[in-house]
C-alpha atoms as a PDB file:
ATOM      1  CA  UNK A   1     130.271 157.814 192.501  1.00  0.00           C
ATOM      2  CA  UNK A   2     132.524 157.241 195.237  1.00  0.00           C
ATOM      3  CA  UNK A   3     134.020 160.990 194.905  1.00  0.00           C
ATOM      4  CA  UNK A   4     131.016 162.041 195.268  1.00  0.00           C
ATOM      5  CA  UNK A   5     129.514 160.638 198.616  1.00  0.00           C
ATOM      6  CA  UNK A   6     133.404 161.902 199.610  1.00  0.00           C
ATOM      7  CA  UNK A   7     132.321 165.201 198.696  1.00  0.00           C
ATOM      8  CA  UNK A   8     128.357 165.076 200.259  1.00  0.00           C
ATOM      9  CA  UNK A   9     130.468 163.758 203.336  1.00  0.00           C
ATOM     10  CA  UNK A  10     132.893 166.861 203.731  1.00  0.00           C
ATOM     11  CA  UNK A  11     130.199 169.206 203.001  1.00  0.00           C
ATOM     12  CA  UNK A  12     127.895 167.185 206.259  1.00  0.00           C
ATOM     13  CA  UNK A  13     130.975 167.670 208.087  1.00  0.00           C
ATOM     14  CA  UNK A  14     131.598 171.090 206.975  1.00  0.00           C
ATOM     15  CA  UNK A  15     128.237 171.956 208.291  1.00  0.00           C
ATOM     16  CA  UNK A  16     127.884 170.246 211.221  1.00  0.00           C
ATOM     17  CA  UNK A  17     131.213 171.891 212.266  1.00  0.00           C
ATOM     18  CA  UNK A  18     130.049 175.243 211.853  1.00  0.00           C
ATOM     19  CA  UNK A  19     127.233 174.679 213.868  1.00  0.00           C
ATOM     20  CA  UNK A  20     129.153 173.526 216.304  1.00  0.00           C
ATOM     21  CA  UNK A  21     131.480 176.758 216.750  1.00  0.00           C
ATOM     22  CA  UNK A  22     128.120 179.074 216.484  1.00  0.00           C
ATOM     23  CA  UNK A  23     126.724 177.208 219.531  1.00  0.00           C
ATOM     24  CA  UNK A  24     130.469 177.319 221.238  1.00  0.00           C
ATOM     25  CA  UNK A  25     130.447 181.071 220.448  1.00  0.00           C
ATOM     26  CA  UNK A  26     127.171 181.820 221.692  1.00  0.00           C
ATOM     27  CA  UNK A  27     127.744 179.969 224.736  1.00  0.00           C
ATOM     28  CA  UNK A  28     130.929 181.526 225.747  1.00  0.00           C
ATOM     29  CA  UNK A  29     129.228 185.090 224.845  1.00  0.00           C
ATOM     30  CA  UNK A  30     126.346 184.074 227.222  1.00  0.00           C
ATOM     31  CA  UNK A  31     129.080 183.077 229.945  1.00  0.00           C
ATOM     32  CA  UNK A  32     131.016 186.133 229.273  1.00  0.00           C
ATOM     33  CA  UNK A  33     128.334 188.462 229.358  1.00  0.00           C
ATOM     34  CA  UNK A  34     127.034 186.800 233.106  1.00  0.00           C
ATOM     35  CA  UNK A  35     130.234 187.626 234.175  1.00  0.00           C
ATOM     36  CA  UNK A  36     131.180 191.066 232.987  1.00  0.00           C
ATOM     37  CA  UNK A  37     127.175 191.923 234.703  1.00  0.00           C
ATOM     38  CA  UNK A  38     128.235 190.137 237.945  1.00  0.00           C
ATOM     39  CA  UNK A  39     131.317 191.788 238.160  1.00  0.00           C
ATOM     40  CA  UNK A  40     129.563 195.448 237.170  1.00  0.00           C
ATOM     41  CA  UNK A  41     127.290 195.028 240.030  1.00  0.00           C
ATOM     42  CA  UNK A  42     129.604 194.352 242.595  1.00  0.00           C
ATOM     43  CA  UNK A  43     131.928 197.395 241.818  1.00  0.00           C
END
């Protein structure tokens, strides 16, 4: 029984991790993207 909340607990973890790096991702794409416009339009 305890093994198992271990393993529910991981899997929580597992998730909430991933989720994590998609909104890190997206953000720095966002950020990345501003940047690579503001620097087309000033050359």
């Amino acid at each position: 029984m305890i093994y198992n909340n271990i393993y529910l607990f991981q899997l929580n973890v597992g998730k909430f991790t991933c989720t994590q790096f998609q909104f890190a991702a997206t953000t720095a794409q966002t950020t990345m993207n501003k940047a690579i416009q503001s620097m087309s339009a000033s050359v």
